[in-house]
PDB file of N, CA and C in Angstrom:
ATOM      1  N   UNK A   1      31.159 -67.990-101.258  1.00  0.00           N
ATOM      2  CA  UNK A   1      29.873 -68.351-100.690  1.00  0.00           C
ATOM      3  C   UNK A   1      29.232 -67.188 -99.938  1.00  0.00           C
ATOM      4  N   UNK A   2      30.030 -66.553 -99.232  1.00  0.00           N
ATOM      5  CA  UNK A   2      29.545 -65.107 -98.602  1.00  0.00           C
ATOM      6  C   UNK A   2      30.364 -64.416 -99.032  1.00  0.00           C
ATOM      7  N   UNK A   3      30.196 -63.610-100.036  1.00  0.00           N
ATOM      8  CA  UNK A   3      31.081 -62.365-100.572  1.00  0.00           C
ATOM      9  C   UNK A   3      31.380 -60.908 -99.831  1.00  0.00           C
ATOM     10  N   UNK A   4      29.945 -60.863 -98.662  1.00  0.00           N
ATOM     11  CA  UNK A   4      30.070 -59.670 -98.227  1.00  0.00           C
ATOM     12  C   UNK A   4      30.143 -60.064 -96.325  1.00  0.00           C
ATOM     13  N   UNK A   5      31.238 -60.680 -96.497  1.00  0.00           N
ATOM     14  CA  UNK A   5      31.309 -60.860 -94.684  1.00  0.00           C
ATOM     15  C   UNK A   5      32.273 -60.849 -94.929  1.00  0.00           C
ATOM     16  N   UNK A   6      33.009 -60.454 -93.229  1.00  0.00           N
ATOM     17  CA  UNK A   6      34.370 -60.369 -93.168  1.00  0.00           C
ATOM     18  C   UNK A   6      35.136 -61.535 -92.249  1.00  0.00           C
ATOM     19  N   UNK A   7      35.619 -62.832 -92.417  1.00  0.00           N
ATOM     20  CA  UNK A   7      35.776 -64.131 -91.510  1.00  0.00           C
ATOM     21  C   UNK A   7      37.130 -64.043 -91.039  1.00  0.00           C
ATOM     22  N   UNK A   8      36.948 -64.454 -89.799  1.00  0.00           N
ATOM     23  CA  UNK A   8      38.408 -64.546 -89.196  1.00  0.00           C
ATOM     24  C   UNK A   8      38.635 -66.783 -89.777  1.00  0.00           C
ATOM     25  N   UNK A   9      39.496 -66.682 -90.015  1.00  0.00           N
ATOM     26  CA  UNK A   9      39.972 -68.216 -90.283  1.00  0.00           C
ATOM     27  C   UNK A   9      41.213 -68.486 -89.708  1.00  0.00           C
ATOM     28  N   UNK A  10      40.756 -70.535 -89.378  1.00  0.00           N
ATOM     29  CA  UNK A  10      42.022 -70.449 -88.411  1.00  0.00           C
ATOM     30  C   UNK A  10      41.945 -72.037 -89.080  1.00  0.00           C
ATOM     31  N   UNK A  11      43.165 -72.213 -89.037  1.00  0.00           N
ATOM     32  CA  UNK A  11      43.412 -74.063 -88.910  1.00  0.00           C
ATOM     33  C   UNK A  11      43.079 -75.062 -88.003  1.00  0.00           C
ATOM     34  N   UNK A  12      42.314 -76.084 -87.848  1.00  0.00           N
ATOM     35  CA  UNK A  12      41.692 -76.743 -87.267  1.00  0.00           C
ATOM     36  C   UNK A  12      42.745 -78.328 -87.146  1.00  0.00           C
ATOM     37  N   UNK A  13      43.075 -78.659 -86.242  1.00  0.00           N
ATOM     38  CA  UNK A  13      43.691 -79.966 -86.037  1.00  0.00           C
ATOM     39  C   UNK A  13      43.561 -81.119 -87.111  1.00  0.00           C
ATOM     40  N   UNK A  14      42.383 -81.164 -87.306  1.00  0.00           N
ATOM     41  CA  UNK A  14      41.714 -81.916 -88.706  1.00  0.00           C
ATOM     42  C   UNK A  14      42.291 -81.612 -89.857  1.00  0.00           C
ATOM     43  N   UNK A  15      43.131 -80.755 -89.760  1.00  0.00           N
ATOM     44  CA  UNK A  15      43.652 -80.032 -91.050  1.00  0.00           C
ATOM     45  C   UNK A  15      42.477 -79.000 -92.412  1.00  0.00           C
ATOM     46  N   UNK A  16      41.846 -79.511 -91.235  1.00  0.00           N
ATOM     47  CA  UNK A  16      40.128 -78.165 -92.273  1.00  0.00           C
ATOM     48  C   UNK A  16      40.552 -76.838 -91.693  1.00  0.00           C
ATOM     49  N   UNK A  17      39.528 -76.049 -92.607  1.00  0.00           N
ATOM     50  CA  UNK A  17      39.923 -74.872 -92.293  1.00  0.00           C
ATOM     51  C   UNK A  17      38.709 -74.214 -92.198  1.00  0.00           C
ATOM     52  N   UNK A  18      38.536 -73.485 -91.275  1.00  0.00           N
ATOM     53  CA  UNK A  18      36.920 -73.019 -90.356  1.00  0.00           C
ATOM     54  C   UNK A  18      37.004 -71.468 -90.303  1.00  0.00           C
ATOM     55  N   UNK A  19      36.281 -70.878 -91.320  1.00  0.00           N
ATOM     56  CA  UNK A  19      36.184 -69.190 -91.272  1.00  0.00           C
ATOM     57  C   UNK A  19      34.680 -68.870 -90.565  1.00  0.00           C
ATOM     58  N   UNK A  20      35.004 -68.046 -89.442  1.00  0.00           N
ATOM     59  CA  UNK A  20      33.863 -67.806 -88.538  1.00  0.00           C
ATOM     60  C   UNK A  20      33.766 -66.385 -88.987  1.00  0.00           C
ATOM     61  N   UNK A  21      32.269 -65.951 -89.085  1.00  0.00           N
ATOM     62  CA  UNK A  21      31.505 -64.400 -89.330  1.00  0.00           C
ATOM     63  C   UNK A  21      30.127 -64.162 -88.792  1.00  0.00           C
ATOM     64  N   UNK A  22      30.106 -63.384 -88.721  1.00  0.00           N
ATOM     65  CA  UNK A  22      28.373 -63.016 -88.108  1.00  0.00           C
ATOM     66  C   UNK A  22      27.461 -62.822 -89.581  1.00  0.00           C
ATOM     67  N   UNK A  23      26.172 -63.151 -89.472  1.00  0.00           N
ATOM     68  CA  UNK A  23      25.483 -63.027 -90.946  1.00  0.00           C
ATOM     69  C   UNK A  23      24.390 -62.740 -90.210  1.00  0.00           C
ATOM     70  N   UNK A  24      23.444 -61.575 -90.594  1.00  0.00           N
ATOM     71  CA  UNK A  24      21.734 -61.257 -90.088  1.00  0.00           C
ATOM     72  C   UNK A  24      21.867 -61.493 -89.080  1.00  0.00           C
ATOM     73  N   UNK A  25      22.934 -61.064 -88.015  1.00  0.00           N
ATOM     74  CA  UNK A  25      22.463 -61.106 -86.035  1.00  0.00           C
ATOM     75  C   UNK A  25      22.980 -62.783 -85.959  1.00  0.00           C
ATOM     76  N   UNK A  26      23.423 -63.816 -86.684  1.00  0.00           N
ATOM     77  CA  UNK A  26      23.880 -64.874 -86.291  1.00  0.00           C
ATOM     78  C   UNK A  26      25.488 -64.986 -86.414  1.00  0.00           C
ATOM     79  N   UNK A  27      25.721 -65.913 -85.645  1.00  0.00           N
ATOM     80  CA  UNK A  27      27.309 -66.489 -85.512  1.00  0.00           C
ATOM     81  C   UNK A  27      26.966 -67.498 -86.813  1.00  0.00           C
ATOM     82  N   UNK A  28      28.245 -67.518 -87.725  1.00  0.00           N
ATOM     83  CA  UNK A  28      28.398 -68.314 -88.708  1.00  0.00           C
ATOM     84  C   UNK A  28      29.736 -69.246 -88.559  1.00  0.00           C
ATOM     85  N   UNK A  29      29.415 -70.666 -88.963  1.00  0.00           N
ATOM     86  CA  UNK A  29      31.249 -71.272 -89.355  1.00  0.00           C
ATOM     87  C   UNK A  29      30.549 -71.734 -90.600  1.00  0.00           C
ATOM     88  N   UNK A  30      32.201 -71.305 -91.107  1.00  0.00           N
ATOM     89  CA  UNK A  30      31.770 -72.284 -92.664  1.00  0.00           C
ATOM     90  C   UNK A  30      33.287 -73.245 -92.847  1.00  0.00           C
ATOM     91  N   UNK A  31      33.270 -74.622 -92.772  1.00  0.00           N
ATOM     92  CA  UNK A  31      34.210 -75.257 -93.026  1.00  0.00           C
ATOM     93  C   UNK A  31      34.626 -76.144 -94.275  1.00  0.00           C
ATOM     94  N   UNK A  32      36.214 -75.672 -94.553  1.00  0.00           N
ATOM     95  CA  UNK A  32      36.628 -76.162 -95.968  1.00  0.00           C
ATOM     96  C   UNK A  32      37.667 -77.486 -95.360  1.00  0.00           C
ATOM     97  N   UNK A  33      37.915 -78.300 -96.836  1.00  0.00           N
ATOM     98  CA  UNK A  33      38.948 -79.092 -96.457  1.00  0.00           C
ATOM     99  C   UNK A  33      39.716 -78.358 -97.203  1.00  0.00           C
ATOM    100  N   UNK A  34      41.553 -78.979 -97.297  1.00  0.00           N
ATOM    101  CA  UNK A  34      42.329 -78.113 -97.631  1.00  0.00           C
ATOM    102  C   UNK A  34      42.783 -77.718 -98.770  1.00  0.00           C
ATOM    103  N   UNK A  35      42.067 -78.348 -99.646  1.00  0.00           N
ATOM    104  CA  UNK A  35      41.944 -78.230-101.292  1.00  0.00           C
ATOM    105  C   UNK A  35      40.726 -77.090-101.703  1.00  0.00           C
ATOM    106  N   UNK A  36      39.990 -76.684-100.478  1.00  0.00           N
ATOM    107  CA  UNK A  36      39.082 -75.605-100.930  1.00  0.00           C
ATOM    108  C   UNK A  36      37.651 -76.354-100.971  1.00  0.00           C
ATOM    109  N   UNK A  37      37.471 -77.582-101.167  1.00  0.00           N
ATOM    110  CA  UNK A  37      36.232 -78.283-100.490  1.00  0.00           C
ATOM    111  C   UNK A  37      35.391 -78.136 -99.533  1.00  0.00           C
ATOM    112  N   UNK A  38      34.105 -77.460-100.218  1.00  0.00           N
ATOM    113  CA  UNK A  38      33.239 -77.181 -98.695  1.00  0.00           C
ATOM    114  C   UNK A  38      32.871 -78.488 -98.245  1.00  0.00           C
ATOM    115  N   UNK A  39      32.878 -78.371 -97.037  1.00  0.00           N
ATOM    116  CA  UNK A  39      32.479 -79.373 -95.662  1.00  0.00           C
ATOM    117  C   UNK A  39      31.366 -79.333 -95.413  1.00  0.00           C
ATOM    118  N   UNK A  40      31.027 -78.022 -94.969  1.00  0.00           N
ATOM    119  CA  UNK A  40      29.743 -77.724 -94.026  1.00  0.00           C
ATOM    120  C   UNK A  40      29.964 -76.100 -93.404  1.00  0.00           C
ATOM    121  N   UNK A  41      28.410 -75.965 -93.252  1.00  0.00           N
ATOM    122  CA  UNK A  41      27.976 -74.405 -92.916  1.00  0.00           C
ATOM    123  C   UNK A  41      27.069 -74.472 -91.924  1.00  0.00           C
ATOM    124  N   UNK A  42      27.568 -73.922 -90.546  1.00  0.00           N
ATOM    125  CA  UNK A  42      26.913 -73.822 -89.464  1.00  0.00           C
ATOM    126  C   UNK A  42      26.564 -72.759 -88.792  1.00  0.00           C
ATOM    127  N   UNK A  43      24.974 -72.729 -88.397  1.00  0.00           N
ATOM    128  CA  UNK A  43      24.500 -71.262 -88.300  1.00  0.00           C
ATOM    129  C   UNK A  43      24.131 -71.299 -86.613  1.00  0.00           C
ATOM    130  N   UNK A  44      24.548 -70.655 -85.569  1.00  0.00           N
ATOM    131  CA  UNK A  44      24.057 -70.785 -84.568  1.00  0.00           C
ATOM    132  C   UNK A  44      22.610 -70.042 -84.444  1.00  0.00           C
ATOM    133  N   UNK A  45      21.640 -71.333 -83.868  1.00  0.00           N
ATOM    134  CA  UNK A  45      20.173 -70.536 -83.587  1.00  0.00           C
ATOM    135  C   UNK A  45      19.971 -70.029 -82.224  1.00  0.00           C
ATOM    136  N   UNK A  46      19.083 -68.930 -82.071  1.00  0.00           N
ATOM    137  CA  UNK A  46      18.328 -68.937 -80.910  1.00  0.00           C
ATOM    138  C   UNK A  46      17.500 -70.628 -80.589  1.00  0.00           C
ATOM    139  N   UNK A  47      17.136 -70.573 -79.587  1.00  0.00           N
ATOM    140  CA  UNK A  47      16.252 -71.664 -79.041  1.00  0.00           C
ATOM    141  C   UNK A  47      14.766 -71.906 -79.812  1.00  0.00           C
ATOM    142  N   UNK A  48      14.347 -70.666 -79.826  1.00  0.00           N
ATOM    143  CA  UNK A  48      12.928 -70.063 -80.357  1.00  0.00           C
ATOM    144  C   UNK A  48      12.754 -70.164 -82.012  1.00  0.00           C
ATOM    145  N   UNK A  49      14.281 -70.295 -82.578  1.00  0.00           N
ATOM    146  CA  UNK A  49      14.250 -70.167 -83.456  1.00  0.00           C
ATOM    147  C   UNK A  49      14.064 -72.328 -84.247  1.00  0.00           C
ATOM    148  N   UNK A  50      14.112 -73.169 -83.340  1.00  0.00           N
ATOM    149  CA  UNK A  50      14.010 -74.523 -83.585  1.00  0.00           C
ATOM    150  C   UNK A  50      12.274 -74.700 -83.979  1.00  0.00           C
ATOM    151  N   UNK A  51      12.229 -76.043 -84.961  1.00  0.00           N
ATOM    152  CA  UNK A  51      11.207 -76.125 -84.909  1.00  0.00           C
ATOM    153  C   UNK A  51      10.845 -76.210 -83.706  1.00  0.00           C
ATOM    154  N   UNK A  52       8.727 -76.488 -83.521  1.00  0.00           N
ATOM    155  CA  UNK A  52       8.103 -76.951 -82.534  1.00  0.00           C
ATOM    156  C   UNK A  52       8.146 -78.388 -82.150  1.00  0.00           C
ATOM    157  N   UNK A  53       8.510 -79.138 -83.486  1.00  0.00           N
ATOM    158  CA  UNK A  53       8.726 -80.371 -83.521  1.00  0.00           C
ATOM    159  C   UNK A  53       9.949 -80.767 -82.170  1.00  0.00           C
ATOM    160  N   UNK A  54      11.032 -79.939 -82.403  1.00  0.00           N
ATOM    161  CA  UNK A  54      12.337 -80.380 -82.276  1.00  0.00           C
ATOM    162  C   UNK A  54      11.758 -80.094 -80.448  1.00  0.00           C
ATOM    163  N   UNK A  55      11.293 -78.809 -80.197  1.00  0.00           N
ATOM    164  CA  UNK A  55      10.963 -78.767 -78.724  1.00  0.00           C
ATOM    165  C   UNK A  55      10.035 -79.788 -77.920  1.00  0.00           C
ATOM    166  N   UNK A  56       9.153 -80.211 -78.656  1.00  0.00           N
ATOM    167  CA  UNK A  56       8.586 -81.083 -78.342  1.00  0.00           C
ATOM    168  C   UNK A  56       8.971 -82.437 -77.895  1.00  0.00           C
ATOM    169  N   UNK A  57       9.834 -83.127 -79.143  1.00  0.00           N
ATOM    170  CA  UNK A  57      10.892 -84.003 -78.742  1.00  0.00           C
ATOM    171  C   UNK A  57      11.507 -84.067 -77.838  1.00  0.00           C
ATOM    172  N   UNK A  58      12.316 -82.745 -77.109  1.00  0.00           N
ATOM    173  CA  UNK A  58      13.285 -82.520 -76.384  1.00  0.00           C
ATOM    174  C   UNK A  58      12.638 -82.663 -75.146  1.00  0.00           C
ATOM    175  N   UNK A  59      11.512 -81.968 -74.734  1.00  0.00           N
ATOM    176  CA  UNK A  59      10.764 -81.718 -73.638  1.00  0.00           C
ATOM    177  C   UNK A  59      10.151 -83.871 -73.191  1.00  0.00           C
ATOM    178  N   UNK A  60       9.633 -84.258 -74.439  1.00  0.00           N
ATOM    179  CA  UNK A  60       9.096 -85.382 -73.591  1.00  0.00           C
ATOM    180  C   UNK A  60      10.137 -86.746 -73.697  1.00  0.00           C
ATOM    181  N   UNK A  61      11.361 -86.335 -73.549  1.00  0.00           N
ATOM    182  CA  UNK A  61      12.017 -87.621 -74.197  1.00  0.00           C
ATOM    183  C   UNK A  61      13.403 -87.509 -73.441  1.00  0.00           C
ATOM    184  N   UNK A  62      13.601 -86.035 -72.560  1.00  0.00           N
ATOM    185  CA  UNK A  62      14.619 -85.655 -72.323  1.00  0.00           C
ATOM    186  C   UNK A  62      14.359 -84.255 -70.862  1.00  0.00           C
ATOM    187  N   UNK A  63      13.472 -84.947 -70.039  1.00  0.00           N
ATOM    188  CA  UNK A  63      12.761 -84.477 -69.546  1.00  0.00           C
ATOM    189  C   UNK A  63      14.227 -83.953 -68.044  1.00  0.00           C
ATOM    190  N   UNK A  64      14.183 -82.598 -67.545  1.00  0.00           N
ATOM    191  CA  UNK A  64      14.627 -82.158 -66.720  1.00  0.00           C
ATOM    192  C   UNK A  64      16.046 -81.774 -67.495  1.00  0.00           C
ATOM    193  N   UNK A  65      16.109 -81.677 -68.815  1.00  0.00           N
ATOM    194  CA  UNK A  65      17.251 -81.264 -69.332  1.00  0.00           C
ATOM    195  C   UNK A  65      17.118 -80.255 -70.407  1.00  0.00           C
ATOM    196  N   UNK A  66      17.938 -79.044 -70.445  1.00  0.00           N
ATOM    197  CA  UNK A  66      17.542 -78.318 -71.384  1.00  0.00           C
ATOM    198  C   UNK A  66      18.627 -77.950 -72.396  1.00  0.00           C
ATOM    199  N   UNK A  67      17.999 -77.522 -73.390  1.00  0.00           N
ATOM    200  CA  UNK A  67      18.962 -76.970 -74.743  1.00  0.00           C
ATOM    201  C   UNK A  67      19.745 -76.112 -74.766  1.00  0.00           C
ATOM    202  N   UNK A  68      21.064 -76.443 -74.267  1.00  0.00           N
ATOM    203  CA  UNK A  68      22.159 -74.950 -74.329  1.00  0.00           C
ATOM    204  C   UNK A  68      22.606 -74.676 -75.538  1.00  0.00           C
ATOM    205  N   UNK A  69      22.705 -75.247 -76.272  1.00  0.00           N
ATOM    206  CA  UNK A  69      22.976 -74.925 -77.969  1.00  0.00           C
ATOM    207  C   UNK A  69      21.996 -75.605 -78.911  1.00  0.00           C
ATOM    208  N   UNK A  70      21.745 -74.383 -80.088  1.00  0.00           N
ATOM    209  CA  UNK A  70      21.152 -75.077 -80.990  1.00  0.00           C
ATOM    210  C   UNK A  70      21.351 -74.189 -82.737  1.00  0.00           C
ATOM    211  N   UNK A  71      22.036 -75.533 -83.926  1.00  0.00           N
ATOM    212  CA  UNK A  71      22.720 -75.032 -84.911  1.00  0.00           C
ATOM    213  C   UNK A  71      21.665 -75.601 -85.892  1.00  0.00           C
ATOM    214  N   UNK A  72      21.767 -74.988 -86.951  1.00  0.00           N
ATOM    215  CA  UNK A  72      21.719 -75.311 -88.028  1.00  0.00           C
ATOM    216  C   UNK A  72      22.894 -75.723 -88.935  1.00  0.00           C
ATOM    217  N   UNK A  73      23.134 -77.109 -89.443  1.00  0.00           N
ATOM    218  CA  UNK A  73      23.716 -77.518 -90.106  1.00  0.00           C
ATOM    219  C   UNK A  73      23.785 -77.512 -91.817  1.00  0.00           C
ATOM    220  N   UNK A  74      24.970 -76.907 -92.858  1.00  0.00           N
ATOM    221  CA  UNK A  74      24.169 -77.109 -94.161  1.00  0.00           C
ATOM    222  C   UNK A  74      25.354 -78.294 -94.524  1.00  0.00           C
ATOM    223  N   UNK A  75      25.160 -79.366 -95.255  1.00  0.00           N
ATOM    224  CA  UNK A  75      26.199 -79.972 -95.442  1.00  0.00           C
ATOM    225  C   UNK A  75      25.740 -80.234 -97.123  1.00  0.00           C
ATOM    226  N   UNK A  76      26.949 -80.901 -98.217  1.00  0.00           N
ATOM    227  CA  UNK A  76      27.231 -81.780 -99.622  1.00  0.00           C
ATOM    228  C   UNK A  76      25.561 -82.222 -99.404  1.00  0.00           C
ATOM    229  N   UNK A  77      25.587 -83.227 -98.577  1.00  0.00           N
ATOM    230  CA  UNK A  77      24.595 -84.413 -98.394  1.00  0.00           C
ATOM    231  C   UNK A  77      23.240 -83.893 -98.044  1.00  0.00           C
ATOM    232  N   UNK A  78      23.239 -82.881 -97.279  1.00  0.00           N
ATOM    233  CA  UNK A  78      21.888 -82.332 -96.294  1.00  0.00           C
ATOM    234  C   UNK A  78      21.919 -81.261 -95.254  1.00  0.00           C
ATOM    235  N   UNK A  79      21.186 -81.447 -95.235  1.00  0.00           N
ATOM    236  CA  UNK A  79      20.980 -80.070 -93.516  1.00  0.00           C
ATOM    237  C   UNK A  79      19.844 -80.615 -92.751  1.00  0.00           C
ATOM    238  N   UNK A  80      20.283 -80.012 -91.514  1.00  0.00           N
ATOM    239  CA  UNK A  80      19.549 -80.496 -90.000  1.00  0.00           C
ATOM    240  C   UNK A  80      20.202 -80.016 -89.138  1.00  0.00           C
ATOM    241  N   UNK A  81      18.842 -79.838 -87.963  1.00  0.00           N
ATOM    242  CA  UNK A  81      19.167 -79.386 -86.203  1.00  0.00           C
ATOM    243  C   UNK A  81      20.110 -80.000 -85.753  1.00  0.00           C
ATOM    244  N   UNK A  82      20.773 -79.207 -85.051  1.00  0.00           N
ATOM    245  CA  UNK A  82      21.783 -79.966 -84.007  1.00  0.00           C
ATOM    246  C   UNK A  82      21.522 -79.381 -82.424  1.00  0.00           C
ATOM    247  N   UNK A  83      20.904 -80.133 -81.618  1.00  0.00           N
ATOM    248  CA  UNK A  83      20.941 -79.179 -80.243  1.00  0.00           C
ATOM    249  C   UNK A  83      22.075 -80.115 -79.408  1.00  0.00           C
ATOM    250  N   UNK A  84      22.275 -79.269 -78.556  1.00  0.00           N
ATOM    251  CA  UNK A  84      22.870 -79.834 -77.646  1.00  0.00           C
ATOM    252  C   UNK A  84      22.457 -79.699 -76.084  1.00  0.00           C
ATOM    253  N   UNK A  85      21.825 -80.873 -75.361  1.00  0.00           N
ATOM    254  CA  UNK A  85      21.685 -80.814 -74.574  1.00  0.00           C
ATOM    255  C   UNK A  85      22.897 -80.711 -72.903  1.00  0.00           C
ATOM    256  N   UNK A  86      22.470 -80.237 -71.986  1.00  0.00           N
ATOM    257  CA  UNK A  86      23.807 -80.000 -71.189  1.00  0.00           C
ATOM    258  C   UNK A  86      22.813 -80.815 -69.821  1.00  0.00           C
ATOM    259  N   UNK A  87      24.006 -81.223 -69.350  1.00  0.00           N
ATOM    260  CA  UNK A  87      23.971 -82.046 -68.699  1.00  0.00           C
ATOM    261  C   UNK A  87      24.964 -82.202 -67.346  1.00  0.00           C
ATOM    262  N   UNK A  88      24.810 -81.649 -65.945  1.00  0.00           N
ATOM    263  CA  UNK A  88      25.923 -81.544 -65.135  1.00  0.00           C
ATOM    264  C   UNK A  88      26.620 -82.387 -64.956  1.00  0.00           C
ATOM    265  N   UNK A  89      27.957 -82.814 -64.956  1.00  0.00           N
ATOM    266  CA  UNK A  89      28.811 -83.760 -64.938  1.00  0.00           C
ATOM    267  C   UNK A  89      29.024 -84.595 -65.285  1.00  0.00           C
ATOM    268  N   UNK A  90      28.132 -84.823 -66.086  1.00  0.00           N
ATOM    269  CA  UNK A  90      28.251 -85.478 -67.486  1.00  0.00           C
ATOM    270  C   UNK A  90      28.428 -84.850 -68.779  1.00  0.00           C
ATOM    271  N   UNK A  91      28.729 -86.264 -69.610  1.00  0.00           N
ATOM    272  CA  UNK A  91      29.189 -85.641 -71.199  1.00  0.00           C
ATOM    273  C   UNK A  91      28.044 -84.711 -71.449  1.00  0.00           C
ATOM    274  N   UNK A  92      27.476 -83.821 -72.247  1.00  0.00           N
ATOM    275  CA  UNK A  92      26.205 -83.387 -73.071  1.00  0.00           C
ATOM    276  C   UNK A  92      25.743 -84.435 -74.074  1.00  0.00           C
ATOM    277  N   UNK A  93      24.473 -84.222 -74.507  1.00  0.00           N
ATOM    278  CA  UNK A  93      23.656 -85.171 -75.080  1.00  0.00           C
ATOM    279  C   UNK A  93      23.607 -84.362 -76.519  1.00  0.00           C
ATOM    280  N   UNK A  94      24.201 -84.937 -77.943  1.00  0.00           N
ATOM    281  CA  UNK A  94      23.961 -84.357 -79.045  1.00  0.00           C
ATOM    282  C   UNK A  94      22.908 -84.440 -79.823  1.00  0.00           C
ATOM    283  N   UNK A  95      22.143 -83.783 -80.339  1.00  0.00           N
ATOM    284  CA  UNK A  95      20.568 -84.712 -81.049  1.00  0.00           C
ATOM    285  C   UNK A  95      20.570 -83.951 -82.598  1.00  0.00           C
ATOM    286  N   UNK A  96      20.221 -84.961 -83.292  1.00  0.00           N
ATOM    287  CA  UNK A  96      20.209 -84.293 -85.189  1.00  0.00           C
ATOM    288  C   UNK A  96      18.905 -84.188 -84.933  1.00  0.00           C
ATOM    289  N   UNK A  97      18.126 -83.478 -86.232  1.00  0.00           N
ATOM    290  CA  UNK A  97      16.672 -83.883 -86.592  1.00  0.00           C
ATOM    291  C   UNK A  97      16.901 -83.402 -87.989  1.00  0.00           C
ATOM    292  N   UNK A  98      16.090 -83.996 -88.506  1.00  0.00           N
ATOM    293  CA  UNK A  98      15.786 -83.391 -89.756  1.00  0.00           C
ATOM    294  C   UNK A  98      14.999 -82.033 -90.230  1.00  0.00           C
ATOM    295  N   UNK A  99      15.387 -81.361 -91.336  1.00  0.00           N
ATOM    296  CA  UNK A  99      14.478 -79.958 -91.101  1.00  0.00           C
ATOM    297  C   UNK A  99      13.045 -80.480 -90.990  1.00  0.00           C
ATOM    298  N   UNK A 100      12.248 -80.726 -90.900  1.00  0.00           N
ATOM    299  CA  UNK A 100      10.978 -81.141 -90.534  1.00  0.00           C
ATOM    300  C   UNK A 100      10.813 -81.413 -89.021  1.00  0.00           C
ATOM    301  N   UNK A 101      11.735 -81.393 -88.654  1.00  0.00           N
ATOM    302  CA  UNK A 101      12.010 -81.529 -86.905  1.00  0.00           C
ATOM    303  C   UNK A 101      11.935 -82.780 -86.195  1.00  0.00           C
ATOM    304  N   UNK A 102      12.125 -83.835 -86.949  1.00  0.00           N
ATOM    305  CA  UNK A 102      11.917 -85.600 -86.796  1.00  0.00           C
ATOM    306  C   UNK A 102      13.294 -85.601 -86.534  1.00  0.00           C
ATOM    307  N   UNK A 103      13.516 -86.801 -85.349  1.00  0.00           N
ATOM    308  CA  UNK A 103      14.905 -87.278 -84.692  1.00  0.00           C
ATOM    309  C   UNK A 103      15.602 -87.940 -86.161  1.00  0.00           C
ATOM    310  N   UNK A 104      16.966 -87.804 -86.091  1.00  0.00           N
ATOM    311  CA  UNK A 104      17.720 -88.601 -86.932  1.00  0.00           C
ATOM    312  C   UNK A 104      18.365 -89.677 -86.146  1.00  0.00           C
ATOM    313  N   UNK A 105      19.058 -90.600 -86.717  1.00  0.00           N
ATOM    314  CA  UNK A 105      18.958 -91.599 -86.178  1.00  0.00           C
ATOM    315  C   UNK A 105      20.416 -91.982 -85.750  1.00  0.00           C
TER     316      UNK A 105
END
């Protein structure tokens, strides 16, 4: 899938197996199951880099909390945002959207 990166891979409790690399200035995971089955491909974004949609959402719906992570997901089925909101002493708040930047459900 990436022929020209170099991934460190490690075994995951799940028994998947998760090779992490940098691609164009981003952090990459790409996860297999153990037959060699891709899982899913996750691209860490800048903030700036989310839709306007997705900020928008975040700002009026989730107000005094901000986005400490935000991925791009590629999966079999689909792809979509993943941010993660942080939250002091509490759990963090996970949110999908769809690439069009609409909440998933």
């Amino acid at each position: 899938m990436y022929p020209n990166v170099t991934a460190t891979w490690e075994k995951e409790t799940n028994g998947q197996i998760k090779g992490e690399f940098y691609l164009d200035y981003h952090e990459m995971e790409v996860w297999f199951k153990k037959d060699g089955t891709w899982v899913m491909t996750v691209k860490d974004l800048n903030i700036n880099e989310l839709p306007q949609a997705v900020l928008d959402y975040v700002s009026a719906n989730y107000k005094g909390l901000q986005i400490d992570d935000a991925d791009w997901v590629e999966t079999p089925t689909g792809n979509y945002y993943r941010v993660e909101l942080d939250r002091e002493d509490k759990n963090d708040i996970i949110l999908n959207f769809t690439p069009a930047g609409e909440p998933m459900p």
